[in-house]
C-alpha atoms as a PDB file:
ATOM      1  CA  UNK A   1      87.765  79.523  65.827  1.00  0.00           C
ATOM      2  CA  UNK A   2      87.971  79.855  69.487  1.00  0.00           C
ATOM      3  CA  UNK A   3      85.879  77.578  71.775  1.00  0.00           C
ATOM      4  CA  UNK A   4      83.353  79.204  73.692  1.00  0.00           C
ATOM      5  CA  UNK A   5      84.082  79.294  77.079  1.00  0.00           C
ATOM      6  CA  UNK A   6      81.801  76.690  79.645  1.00  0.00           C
ATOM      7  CA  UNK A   7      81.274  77.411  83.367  1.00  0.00           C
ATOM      8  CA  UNK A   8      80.705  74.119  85.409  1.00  0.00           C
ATOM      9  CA  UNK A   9      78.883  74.741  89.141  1.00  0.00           C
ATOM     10  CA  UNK A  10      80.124  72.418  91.610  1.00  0.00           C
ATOM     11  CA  UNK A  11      78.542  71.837  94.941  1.00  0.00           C
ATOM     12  CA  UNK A  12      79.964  69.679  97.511  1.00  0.00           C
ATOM     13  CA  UNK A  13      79.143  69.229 101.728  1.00  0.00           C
ATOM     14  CA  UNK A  14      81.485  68.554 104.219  1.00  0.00           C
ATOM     15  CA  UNK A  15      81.418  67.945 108.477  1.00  0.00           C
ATOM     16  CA  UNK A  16      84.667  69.314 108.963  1.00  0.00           C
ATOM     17  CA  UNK A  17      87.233  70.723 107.089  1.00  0.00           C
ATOM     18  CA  UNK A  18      89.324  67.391 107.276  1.00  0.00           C
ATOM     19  CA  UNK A  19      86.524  65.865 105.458  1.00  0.00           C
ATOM     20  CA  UNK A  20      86.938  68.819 103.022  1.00  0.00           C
ATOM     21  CA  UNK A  21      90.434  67.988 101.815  1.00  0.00           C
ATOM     22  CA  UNK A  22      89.996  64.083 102.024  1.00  0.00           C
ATOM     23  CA  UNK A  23      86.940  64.153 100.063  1.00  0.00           C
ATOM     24  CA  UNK A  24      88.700  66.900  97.457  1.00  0.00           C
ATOM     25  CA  UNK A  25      91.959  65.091  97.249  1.00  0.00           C
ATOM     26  CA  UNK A  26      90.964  62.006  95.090  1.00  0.00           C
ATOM     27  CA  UNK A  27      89.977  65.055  92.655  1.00  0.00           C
ATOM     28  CA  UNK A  28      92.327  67.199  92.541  1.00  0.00           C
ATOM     29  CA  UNK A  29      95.242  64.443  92.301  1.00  0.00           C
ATOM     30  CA  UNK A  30      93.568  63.402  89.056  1.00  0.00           C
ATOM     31  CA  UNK A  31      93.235  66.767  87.792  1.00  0.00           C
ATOM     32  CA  UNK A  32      96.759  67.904  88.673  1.00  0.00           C
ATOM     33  CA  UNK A  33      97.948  64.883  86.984  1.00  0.00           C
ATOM     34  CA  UNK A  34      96.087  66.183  83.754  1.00  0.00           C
ATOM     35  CA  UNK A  35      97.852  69.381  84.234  1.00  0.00           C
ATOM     36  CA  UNK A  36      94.797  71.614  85.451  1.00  0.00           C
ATOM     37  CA  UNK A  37      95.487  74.229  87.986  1.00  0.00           C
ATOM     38  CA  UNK A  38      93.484  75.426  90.712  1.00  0.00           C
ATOM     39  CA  UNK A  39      92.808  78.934  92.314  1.00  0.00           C
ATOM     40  CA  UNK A  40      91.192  78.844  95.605  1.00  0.00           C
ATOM     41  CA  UNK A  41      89.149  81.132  97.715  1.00  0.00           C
ATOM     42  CA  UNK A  42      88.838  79.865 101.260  1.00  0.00           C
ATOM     43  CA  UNK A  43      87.393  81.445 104.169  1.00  0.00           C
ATOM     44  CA  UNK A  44      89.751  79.399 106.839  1.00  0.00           C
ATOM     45  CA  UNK A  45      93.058  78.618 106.378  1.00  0.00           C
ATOM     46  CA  UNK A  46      93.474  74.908 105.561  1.00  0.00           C
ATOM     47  CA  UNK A  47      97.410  74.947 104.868  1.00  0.00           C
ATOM     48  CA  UNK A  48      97.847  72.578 108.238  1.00  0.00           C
ATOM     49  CA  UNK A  49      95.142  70.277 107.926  1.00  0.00           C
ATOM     50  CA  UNK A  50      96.246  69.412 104.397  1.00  0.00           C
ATOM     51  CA  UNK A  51      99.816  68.544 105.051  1.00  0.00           C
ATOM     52  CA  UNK A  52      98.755  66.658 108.311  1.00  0.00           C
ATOM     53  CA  UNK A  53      96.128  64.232 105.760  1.00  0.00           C
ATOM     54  CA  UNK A  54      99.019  64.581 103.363  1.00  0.00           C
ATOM     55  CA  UNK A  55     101.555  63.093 105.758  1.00  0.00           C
ATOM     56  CA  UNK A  56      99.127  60.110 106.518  1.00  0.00           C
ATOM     57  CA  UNK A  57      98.780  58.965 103.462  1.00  0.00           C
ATOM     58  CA  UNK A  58     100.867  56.919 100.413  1.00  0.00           C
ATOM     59  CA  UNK A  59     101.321  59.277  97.032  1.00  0.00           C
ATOM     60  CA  UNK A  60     104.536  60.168  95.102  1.00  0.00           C
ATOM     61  CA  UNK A  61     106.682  62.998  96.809  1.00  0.00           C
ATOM     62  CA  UNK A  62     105.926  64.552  93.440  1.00  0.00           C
ATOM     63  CA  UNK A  63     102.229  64.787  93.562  1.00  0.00           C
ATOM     64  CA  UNK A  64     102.175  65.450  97.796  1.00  0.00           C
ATOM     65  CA  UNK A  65     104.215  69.125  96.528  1.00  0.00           C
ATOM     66  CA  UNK A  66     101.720  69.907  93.559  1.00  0.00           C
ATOM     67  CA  UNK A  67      99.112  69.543  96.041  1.00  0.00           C
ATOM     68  CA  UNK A  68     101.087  71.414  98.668  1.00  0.00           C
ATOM     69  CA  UNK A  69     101.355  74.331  95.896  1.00  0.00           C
ATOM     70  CA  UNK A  70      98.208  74.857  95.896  1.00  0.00           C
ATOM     71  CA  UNK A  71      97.555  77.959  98.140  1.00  0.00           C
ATOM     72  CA  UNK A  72      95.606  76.139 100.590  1.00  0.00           C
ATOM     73  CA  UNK A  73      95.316  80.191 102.783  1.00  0.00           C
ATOM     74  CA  UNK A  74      92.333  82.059 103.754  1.00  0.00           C
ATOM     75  CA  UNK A  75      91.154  84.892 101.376  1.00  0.00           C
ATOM     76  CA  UNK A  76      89.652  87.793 101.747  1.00  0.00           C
ATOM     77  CA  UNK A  77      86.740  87.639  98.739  1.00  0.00           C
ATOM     78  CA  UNK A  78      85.815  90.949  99.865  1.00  0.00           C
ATOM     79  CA  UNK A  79      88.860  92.836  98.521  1.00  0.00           C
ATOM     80  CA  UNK A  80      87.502  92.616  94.463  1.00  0.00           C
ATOM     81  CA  UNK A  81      91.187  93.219  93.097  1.00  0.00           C
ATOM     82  CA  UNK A  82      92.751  90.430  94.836  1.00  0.00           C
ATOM     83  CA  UNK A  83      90.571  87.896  93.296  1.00  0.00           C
ATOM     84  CA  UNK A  84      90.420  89.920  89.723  1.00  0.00           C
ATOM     85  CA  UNK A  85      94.108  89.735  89.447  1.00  0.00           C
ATOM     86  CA  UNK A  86      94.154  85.982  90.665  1.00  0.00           C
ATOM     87  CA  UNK A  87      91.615  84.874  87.862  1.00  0.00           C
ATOM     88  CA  UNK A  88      92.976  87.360  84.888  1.00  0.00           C
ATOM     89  CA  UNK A  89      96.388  85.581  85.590  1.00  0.00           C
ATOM     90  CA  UNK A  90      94.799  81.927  84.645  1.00  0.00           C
ATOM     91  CA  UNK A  91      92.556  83.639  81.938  1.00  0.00           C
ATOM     92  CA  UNK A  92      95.725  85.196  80.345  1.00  0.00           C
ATOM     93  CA  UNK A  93      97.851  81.858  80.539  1.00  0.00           C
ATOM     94  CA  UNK A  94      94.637  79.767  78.757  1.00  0.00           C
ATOM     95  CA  UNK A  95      94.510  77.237  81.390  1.00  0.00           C
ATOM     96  CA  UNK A  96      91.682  75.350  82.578  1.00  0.00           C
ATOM     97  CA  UNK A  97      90.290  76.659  85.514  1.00  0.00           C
ATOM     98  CA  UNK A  98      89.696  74.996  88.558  1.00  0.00           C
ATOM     99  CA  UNK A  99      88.213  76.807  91.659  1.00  0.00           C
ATOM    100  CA  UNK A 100      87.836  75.483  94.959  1.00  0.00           C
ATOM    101  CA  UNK A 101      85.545  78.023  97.157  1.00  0.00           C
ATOM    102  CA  UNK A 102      84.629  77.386 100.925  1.00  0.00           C
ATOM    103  CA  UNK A 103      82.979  79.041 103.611  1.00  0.00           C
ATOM    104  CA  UNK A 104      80.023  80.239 104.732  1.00  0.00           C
ATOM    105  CA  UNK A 105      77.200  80.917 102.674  1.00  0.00           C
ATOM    106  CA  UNK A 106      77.396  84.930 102.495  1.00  0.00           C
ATOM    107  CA  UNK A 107      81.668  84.187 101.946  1.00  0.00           C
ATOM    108  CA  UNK A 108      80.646  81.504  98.941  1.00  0.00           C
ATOM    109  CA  UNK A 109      78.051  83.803  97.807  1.00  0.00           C
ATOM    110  CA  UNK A 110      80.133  86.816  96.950  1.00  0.00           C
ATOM    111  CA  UNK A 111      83.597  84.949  96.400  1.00  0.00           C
ATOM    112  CA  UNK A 112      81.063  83.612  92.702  1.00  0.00           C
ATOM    113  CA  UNK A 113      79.396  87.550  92.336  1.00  0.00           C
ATOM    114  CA  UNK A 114      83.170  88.139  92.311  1.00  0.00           C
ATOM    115  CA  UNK A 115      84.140  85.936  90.065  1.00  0.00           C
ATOM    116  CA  UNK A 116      81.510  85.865  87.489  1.00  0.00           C
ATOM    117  CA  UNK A 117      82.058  89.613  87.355  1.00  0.00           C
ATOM    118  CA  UNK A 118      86.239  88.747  86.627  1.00  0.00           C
ATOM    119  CA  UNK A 119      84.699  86.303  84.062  1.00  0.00           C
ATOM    120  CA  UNK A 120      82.242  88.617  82.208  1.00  0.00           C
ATOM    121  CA  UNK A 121      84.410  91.476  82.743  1.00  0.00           C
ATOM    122  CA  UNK A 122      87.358  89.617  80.494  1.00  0.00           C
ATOM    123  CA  UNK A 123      85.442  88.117  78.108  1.00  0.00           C
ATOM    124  CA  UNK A 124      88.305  89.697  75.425  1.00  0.00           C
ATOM    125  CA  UNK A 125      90.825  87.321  76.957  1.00  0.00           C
ATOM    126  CA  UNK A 126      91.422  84.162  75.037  1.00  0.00           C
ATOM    127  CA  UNK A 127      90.774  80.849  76.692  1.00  0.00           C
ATOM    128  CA  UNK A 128      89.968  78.121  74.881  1.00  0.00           C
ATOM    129  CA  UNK A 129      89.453  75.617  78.722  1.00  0.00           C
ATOM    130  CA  UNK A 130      86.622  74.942  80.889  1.00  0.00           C
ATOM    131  CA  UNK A 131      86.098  76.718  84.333  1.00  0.00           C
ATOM    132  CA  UNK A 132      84.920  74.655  86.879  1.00  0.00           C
ATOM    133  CA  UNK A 133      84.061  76.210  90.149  1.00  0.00           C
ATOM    134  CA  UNK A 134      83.329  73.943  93.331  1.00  0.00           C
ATOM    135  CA  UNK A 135      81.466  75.655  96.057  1.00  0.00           C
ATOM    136  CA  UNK A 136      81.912  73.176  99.306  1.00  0.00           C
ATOM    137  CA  UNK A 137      79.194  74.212 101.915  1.00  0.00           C
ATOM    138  CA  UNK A 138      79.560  72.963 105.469  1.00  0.00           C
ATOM    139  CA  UNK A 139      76.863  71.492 106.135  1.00  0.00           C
ATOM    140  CA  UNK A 140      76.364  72.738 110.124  1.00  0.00           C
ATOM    141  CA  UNK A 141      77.326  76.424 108.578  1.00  0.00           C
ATOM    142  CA  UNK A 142      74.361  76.589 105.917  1.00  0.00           C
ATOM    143  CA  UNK A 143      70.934  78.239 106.425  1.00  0.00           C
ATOM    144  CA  UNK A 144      69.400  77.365 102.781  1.00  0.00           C
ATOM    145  CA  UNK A 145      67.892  74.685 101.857  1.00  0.00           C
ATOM    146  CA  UNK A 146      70.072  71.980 100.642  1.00  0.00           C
ATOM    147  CA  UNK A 147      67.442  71.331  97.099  1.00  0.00           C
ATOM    148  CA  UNK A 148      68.329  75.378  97.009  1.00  0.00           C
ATOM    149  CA  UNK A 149      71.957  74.655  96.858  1.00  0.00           C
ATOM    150  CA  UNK A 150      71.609  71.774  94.628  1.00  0.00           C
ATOM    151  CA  UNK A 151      69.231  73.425  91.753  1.00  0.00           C
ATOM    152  CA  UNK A 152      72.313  76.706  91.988  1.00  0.00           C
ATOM    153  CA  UNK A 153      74.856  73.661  91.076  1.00  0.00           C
ATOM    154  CA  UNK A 154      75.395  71.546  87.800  1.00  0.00           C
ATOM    155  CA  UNK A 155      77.360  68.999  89.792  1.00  0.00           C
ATOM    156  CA  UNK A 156      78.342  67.329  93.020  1.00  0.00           C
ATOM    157  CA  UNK A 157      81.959  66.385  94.416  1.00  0.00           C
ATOM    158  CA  UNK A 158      82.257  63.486  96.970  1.00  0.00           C
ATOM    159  CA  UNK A 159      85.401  61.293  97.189  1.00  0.00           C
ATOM    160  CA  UNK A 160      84.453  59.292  94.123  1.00  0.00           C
ATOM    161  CA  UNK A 161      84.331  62.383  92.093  1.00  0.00           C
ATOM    162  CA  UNK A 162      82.337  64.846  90.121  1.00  0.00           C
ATOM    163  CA  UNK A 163      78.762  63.578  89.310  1.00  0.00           C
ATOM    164  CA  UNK A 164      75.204  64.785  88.184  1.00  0.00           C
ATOM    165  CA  UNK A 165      73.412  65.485  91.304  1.00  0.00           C
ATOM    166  CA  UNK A 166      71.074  62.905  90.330  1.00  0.00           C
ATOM    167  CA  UNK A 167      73.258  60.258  90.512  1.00  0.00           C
ATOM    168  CA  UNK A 168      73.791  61.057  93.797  1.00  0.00           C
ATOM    169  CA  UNK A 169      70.495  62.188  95.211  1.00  0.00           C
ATOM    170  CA  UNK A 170      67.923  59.131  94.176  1.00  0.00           C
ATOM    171  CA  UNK A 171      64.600  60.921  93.458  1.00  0.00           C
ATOM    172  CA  UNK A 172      66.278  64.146  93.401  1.00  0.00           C
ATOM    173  CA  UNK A 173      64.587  66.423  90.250  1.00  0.00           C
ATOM    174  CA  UNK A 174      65.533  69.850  89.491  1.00  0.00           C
ATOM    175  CA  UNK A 175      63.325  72.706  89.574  1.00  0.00           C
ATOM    176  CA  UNK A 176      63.460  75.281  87.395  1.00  0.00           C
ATOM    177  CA  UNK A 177      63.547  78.718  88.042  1.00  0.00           C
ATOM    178  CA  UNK A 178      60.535  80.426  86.897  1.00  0.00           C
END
């Protein structure tokens, strides 16, 4: 019997985008050590900025070029295909799915309509992994409400790595939509 698919909503906030990668590096080097891949859809290219934090800091030569693999270039989330034929790949090959998405809150906000449409849309293709999807707002780029951003989101990513927002936010309760 084939496991049902789960969707896990990350949110995480960063000052600039070297904050970004240093907070998301602790995470991904765990999950690339696990064997996870990642698909990303970022608004800015970040390609220099990671090797730069990558050459400043002690890992394995091995785990620096996984990282480096990652395509770390801007998208364009408004061209549907692109990102279709992106996810179908990883939905084809059964892999967990891990997908970094930054920018600004209209770019974040149709880079998921895109996705969850991929998603629904190939429903018939067998997967039997988890998707996570991390959404990383900047936090001098974001109009909403930060408790909006946080009830959209299952989870938070800081350097430590994924937790309930609660955990993170003291006092922080989740409203419900109605």
């Amino acid at each position: 019997m084939e496991k049902p698919r789960y969707i896990r909503r990350v949110c995480g906030f960063y000052v600039s985008e070297v904050h970004l990668i240093t907070m998301m590096l602790p995470y991904i080097k765990k999950q690339l050590e696990l064997g996870v891949n990642f698909s990303t859809f970022l608004e800015t290219n970040l390609k220099g900025n990671v090797k730069l934090i990558l050459e400043k800091i002690v890992l394995a030569d091995e785990t620096k070029k996984k990282m480096l693999g990652i395509n770390w270039s801007a998208s364009n989330v408004y061209k549907y295909l692109d990102m279709e034929r992106e996810v179908k790949k990883m939905l084809r090959n059964g892999e967990e799915i891990n997908v970094i998405i930054t920018g600004n809150n209209e770019y974040i906000k149709i880079a998921n309509e895109n996705l969850n449409k991929v998603i629904e849309q190939n429903e018939n293709l067998t997967i039997e992994k988890d998707i996570t999807i991390i959404n990383c707002y900047e936090v001098t780029e974001f109009n909403d409400n930060i408790r909006n951003i946080l009830n959209m989101h299952n989870l938070i990513i800081n350097t430590s790595g994924i937790h309930e927002v609660e955990e993170v936010f003291e006092g922080y309760e989740r409203k419900m939509a109605n």
